[in-house]
N, C-alpha and C. Protein backbone atom coordinates (compact mmCIF):
# COMPACT_ATOMS: atom_id res chain seq x y z
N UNK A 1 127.16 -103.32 86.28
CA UNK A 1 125.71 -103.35 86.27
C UNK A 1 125.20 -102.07 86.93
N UNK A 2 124.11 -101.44 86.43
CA UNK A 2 123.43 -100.60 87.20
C UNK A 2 122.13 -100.42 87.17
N UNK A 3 121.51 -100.20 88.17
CA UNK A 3 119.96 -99.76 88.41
C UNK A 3 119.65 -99.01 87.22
N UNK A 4 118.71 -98.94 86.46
CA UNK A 4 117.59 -98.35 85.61
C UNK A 4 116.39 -97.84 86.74
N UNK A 5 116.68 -95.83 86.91
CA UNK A 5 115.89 -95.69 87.46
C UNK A 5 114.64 -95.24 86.82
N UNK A 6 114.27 -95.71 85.46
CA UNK A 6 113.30 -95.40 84.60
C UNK A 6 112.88 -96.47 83.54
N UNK A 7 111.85 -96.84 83.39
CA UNK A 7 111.60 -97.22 81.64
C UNK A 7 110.33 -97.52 80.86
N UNK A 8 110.33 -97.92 80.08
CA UNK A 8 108.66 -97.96 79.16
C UNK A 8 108.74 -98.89 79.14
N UNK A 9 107.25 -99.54 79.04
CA UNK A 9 106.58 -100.52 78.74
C UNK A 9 105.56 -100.24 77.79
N UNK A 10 105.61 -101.23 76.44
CA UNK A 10 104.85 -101.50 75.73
C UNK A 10 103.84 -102.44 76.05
N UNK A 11 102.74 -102.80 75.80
CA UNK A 11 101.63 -104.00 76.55
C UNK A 11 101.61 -104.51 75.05
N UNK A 12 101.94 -105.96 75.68
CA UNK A 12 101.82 -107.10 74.65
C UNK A 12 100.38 -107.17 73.73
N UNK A 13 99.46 -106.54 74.40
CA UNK A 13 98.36 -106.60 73.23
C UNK A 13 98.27 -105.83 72.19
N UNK A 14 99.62 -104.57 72.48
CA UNK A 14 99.67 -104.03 71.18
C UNK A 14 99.91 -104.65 69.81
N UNK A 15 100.98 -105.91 70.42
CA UNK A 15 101.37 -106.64 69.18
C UNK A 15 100.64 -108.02 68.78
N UNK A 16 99.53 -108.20 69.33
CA UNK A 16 99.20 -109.81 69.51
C UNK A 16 98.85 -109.96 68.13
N UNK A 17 98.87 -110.83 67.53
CA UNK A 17 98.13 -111.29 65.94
C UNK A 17 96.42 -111.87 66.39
N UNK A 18 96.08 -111.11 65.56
CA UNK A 18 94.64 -111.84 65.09
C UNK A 18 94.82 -113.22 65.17
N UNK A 19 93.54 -113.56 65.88
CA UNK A 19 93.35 -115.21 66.10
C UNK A 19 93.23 -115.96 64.43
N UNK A 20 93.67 -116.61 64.73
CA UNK A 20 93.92 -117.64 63.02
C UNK A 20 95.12 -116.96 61.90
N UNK A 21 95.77 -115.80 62.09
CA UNK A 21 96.37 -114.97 61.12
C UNK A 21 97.55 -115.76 61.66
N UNK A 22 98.09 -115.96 59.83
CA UNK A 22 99.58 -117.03 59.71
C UNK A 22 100.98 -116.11 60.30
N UNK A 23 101.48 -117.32 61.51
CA UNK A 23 102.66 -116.92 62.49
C UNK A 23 103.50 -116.33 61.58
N UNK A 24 104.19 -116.72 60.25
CA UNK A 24 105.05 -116.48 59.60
C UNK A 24 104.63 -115.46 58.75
N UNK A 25 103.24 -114.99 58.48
CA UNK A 25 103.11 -113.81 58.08
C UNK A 25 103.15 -113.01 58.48
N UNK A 26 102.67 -112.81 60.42
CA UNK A 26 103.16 -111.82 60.98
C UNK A 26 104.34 -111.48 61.37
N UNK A 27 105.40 -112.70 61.32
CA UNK A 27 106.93 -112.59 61.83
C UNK A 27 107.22 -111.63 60.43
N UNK A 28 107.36 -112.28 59.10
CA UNK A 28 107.82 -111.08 58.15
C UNK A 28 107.10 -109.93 58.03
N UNK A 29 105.90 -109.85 58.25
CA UNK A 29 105.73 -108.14 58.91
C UNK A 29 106.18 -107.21 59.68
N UNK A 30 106.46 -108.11 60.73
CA UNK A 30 107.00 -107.77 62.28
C UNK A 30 108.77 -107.01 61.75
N UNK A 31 109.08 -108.42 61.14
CA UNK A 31 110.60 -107.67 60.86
C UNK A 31 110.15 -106.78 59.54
N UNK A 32 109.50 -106.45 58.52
CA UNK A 32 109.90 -105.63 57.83
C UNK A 32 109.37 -104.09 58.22
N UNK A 33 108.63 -104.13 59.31
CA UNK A 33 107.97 -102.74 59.69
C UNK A 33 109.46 -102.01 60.47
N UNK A 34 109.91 -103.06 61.00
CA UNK A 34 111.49 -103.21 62.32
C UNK A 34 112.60 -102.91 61.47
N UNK A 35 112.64 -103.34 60.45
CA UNK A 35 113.59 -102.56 59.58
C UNK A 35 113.26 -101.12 59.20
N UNK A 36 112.30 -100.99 59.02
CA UNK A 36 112.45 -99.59 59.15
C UNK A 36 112.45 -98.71 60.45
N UNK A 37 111.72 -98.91 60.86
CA UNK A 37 111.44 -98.24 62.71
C UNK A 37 113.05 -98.26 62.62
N UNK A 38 113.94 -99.36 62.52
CA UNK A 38 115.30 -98.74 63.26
C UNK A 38 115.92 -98.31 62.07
N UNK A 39 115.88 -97.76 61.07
CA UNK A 39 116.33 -96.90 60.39
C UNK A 39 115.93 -95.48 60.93
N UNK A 40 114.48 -95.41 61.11
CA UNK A 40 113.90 -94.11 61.32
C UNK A 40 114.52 -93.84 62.82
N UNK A 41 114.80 -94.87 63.48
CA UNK A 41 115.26 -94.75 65.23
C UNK A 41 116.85 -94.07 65.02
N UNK A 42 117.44 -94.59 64.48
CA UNK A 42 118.91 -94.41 64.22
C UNK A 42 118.96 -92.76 63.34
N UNK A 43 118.27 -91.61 63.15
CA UNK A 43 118.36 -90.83 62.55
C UNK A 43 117.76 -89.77 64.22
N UNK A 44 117.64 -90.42 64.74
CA UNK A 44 117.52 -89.50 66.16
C UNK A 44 118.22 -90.06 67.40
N UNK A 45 119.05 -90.80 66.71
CA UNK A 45 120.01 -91.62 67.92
C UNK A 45 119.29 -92.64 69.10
N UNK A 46 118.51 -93.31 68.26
CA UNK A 46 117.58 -93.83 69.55
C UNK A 46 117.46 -95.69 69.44
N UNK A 47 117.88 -96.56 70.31
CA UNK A 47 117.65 -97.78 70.07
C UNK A 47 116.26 -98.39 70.48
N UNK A 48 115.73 -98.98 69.59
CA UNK A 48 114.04 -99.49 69.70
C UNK A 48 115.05 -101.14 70.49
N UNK A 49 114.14 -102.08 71.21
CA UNK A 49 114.54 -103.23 72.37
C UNK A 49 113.63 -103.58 72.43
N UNK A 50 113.46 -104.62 71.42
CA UNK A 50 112.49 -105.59 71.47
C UNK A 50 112.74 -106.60 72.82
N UNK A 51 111.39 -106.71 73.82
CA UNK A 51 110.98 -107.55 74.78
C UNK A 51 109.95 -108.89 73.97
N UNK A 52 110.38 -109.72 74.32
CA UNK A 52 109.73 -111.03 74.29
C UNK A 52 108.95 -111.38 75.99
N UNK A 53 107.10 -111.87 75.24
CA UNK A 53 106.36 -111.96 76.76
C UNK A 53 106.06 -113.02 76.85
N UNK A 54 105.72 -113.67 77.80
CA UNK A 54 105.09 -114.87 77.96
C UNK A 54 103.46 -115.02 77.55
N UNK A 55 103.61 -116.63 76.91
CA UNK A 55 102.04 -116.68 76.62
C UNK A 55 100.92 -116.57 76.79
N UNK A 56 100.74 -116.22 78.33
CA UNK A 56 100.32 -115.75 79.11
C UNK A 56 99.55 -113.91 78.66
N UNK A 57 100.64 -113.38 78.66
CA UNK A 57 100.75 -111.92 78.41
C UNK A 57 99.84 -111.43 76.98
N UNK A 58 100.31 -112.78 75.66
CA UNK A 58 100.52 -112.22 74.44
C UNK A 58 101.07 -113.32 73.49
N UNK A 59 100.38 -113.57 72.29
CA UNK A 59 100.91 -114.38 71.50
C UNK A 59 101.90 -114.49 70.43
N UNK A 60 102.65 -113.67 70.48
CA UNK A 60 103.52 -113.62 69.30
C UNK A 60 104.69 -113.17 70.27
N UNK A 61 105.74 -113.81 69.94
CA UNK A 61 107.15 -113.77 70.14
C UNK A 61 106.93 -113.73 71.86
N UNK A 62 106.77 -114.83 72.18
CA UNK A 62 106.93 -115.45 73.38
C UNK A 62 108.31 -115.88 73.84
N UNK A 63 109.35 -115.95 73.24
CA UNK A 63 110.11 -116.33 73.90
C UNK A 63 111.66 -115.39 73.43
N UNK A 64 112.73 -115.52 74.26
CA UNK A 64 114.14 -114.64 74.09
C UNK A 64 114.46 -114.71 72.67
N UNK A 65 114.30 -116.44 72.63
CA UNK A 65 115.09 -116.94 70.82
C UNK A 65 114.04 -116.66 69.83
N UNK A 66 113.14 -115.96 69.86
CA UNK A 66 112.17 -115.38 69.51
C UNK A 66 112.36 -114.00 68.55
N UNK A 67 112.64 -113.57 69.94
CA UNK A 67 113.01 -112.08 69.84
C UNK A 67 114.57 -112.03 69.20
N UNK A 68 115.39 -112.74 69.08
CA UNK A 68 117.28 -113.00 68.86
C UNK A 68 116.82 -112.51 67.70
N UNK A 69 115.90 -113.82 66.83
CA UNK A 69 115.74 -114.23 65.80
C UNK A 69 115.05 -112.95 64.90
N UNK A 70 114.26 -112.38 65.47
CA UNK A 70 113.89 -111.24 64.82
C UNK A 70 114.84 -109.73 64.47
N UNK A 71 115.36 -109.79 65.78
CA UNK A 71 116.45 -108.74 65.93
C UNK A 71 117.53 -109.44 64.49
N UNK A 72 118.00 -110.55 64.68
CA UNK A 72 118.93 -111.00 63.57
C UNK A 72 118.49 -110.82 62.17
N UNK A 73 117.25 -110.88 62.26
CA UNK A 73 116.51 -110.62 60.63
C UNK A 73 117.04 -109.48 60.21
N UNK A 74 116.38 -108.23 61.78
CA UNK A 74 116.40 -106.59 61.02
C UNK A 74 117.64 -105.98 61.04
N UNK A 75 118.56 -106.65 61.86
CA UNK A 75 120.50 -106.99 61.46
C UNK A 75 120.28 -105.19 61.32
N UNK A 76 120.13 -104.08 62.05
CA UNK A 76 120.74 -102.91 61.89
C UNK A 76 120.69 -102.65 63.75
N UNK A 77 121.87 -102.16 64.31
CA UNK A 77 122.51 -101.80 65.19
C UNK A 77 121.52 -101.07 66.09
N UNK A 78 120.44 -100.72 65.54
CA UNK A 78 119.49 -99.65 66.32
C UNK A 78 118.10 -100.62 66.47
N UNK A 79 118.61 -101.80 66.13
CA UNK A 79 117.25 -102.85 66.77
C UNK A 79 118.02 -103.46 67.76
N UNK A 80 117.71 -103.76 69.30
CA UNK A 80 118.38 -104.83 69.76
C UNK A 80 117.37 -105.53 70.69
N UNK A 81 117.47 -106.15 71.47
CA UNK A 81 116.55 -106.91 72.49
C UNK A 81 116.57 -106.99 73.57
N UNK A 82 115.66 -106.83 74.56
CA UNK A 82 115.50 -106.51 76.16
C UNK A 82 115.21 -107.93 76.90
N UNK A 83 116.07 -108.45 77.85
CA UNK A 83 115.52 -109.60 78.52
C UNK A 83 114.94 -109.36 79.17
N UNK A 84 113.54 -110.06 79.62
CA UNK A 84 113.32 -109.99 80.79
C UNK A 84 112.98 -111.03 81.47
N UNK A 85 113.89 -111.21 82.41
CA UNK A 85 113.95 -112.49 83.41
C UNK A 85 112.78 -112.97 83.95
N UNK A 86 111.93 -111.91 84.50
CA UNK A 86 110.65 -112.72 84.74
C UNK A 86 109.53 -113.58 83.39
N UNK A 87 109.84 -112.66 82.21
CA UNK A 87 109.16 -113.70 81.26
C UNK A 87 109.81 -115.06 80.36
N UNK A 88 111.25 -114.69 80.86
CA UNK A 88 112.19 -116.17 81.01
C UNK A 88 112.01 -117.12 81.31
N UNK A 89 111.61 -116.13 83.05
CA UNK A 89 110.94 -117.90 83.81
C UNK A 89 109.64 -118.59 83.59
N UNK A 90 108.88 -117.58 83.58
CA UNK A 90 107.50 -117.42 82.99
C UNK A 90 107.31 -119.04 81.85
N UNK A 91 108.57 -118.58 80.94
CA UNK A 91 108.65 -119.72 79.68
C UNK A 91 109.01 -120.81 80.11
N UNK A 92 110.01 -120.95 81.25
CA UNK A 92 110.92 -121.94 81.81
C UNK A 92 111.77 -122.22 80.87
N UNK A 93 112.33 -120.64 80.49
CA UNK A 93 113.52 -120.53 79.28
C UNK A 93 115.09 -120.61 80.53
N UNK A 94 116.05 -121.22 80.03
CA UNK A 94 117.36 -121.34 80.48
C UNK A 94 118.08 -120.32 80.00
N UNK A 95 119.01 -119.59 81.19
CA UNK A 95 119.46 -118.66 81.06
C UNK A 95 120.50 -118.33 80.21
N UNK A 96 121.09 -119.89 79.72
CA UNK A 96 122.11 -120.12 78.52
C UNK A 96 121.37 -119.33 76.57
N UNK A 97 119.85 -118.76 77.03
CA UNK A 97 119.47 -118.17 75.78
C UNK A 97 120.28 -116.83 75.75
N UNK A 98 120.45 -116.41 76.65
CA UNK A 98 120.87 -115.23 77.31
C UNK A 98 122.47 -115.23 76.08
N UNK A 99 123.36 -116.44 76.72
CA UNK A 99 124.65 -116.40 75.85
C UNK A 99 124.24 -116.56 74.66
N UNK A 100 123.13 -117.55 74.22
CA UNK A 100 123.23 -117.73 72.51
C UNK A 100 123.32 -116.42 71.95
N UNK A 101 122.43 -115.39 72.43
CA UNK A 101 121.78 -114.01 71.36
C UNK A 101 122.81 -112.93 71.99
N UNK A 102 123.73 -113.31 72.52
CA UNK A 102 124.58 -112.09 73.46
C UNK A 102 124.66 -110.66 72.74
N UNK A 103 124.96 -110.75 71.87
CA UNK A 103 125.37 -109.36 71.03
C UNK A 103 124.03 -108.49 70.44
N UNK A 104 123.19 -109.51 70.52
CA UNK A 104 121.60 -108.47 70.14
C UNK A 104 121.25 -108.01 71.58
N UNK A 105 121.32 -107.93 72.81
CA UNK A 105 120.72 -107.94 73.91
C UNK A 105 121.29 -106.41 74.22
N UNK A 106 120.69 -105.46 74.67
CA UNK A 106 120.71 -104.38 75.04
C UNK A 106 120.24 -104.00 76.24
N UNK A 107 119.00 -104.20 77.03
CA UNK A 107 118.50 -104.28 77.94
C UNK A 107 117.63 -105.16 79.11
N UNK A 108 117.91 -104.70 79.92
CA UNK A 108 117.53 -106.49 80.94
C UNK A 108 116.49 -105.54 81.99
N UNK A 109 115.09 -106.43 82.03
CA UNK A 109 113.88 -106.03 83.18
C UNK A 109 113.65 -107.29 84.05
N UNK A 110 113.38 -107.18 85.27
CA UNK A 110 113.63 -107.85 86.25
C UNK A 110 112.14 -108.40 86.93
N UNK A 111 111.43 -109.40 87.96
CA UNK A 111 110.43 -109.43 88.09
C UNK A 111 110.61 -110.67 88.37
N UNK A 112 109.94 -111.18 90.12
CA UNK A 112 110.07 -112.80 90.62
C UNK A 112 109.17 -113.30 89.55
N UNK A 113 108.95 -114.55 89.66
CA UNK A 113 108.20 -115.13 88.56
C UNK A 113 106.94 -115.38 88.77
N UNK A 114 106.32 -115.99 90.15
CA UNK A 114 104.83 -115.81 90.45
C UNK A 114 104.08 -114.58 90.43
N UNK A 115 104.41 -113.79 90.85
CA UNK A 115 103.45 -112.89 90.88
C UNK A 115 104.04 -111.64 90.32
N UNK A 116 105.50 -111.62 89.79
CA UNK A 116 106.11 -110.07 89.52
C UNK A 116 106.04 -109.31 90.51
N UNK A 117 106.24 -109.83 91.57
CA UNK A 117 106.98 -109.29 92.61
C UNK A 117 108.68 -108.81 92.71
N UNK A 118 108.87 -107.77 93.05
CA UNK A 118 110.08 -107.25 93.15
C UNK A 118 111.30 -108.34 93.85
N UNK A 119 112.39 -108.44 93.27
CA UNK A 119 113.54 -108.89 93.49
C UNK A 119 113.63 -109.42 95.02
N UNK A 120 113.50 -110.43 95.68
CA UNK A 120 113.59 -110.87 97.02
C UNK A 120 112.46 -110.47 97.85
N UNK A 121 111.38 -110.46 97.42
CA UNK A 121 109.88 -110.52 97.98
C UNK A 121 109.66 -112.17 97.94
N UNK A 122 109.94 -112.67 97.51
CA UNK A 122 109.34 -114.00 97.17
C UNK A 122 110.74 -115.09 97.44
N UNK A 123 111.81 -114.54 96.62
CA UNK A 123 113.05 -115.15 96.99
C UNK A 123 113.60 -116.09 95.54
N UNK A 124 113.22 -115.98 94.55
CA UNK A 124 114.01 -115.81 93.49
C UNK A 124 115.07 -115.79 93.17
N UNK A 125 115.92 -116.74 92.64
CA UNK A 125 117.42 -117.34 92.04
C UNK A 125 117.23 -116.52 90.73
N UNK A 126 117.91 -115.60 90.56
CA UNK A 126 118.43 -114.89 90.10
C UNK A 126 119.91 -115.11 89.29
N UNK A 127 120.65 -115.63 89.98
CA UNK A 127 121.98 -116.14 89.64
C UNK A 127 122.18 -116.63 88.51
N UNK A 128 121.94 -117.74 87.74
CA UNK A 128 121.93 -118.13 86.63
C UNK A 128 121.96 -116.82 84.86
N UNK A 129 121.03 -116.25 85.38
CA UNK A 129 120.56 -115.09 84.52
C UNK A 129 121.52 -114.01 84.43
N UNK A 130 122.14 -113.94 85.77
CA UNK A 130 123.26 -112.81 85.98
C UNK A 130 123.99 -113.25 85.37
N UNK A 131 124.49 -114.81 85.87
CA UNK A 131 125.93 -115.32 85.42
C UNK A 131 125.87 -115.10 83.68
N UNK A 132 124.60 -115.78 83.46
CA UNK A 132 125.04 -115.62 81.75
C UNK A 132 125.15 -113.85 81.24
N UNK A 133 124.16 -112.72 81.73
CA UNK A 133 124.69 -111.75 81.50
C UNK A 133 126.42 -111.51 81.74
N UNK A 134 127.24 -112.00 82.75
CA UNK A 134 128.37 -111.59 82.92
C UNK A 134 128.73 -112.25 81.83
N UNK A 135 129.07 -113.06 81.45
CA UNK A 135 129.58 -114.06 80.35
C UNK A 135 129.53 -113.64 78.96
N UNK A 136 128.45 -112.75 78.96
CA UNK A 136 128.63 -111.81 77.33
C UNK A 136 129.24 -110.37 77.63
N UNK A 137 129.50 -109.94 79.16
CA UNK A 137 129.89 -108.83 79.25
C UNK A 137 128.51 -107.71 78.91
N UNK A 138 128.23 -107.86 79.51
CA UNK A 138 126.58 -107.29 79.73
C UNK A 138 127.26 -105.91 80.82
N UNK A 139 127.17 -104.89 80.09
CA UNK A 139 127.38 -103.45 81.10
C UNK A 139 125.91 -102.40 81.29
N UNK A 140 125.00 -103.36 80.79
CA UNK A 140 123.59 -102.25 80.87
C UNK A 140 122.97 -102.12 81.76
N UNK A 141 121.69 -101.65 82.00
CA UNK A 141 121.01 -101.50 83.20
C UNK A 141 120.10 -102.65 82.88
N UNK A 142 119.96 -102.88 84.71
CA UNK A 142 118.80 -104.03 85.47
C UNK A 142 117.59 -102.97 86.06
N UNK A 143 116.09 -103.08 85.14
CA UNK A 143 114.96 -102.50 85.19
C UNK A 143 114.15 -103.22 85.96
N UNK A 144 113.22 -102.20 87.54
CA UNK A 144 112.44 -103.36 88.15
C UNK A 144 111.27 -103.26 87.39
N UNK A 145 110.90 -104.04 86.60
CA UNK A 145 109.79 -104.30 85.91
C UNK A 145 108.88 -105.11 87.17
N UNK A 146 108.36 -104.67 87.82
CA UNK A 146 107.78 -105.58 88.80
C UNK A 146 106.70 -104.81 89.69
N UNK A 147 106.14 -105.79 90.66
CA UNK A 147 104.71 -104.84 90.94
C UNK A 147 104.75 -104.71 92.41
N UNK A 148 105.08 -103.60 93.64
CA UNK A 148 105.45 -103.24 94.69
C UNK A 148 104.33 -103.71 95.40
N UNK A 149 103.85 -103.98 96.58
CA UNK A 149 102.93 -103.66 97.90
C UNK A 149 102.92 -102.88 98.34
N UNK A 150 104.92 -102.81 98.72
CA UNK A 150 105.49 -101.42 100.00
C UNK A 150 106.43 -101.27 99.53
N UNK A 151 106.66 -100.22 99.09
CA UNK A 151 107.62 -99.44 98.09
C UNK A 151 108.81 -99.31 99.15
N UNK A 152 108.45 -98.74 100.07
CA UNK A 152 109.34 -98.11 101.36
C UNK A 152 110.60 -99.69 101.31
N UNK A 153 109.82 -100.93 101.55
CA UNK A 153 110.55 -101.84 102.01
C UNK A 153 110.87 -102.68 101.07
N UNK A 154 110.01 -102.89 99.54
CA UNK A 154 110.53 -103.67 98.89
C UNK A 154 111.27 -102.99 98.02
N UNK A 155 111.87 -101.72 97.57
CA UNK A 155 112.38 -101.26 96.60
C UNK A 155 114.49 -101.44 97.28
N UNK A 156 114.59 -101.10 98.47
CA UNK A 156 115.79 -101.37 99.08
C UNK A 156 115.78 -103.05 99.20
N UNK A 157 114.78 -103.63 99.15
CA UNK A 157 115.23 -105.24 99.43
C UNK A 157 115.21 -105.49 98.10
N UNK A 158 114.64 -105.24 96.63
CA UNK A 158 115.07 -105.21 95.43
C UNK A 158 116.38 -105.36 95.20
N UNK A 159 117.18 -103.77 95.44
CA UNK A 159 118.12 -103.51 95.19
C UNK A 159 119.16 -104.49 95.83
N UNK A 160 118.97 -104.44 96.93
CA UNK A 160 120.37 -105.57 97.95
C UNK A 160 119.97 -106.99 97.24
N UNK A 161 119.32 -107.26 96.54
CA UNK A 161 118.82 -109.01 96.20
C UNK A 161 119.59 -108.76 94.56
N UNK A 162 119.25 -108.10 94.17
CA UNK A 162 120.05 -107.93 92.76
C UNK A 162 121.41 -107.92 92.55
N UNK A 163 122.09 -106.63 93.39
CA UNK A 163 123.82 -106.53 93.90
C UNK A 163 123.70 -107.83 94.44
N UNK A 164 123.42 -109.05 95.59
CA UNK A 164 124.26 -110.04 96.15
C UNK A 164 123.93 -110.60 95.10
N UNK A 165 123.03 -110.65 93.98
CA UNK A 165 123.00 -112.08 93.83
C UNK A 165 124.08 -112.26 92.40
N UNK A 166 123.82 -110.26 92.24
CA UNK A 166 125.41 -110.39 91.07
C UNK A 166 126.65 -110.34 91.42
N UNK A 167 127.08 -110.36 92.38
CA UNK A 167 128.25 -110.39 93.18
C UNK A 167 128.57 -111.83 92.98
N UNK A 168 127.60 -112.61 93.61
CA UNK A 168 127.42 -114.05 93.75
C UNK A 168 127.60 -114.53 92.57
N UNK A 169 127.19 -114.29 91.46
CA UNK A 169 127.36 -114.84 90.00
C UNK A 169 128.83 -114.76 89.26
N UNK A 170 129.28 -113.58 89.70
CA UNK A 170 130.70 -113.55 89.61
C UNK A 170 131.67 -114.09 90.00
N UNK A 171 131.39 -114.97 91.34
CA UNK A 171 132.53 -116.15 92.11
C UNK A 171 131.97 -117.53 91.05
N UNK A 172 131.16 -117.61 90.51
CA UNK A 172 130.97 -118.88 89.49
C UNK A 172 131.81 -119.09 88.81
């Protein structure tokens, strides 16, 4: 595992559907625009990682098996999917989604669940989420997608809450 000391965020209202516009018309949009984007991604070496948000955030593809399911549609190597644990919990999604979609998953963003507070501000079980990352053999980076107070003190208590609690997932 390693720290992601960088990354983008897309805002879920880029993708929200028009109020009343049919779910399944925007899902086959969604994947046929995605089939191409990762054709066009894969000609500059670049993987597009679809994130799934909570309902909260954004209405369309709210959840991991969401996002699997789309990635499985556009089935080319340069689409894959980003967890992110805080909109996991957000769903009160089980971390066993994590094993179903193992092989589409590319990137993992991090964030307690009340408030998106950084990793051990709040005190957040974490474990579950790790364990199933270990279990597919997950070697990517852990992104703090999350929102600081005190950088000074919560970015080192981030980091030590993430390492124990994947350490910890590994004696499971």
């Amino acid at each position: 595992m390693e720290l992601s000391k960088s990354f983008r965020r897309v805002s879920g209202a880029s993708r929200m559907a028009p109020d009343g516009f049919d779910k399944n018309v925007a899902h086959k949009q969604f994947v046929d625009i995605s089939r191409k984007l990762a054709v066009l991604a894969a000609q500059y070496n670049i993987v597009l990682s679809l994130e799934s948000q909570n309902k909260e955030e954004c209405n369309f593809i709210n959840t991991l098996q969401e996002a699997m399911l789309i990635a499985k549609e556009v089935d080319h190597p340069n689409f894959r999917v980003t967890v992110d644990i805080y909109h996991m919990m957000r769903e009160n999604a089980p971390a066993d989604h994590i094993i179903d979609g193992g092989k589409y998953i590319y990137h993992c963003d991090i964030g307690e669940k009340e408030t998106r507070s950084a990793p051990g501000v709040k005190g957040d079980d974490f474990v579950p989420y790790f364990r199933a990352f270990q279990q597919i053999g997950y070697k990517g980076m852990v992104a703090l997608e999350c929102q600081f107070t005190d950088l000074e003190t919560e970015l080192p208590l981030a980091k030590e809450t993430i390492v124990k609690q994947w350490e910890l997932a590994k004696k499971l």
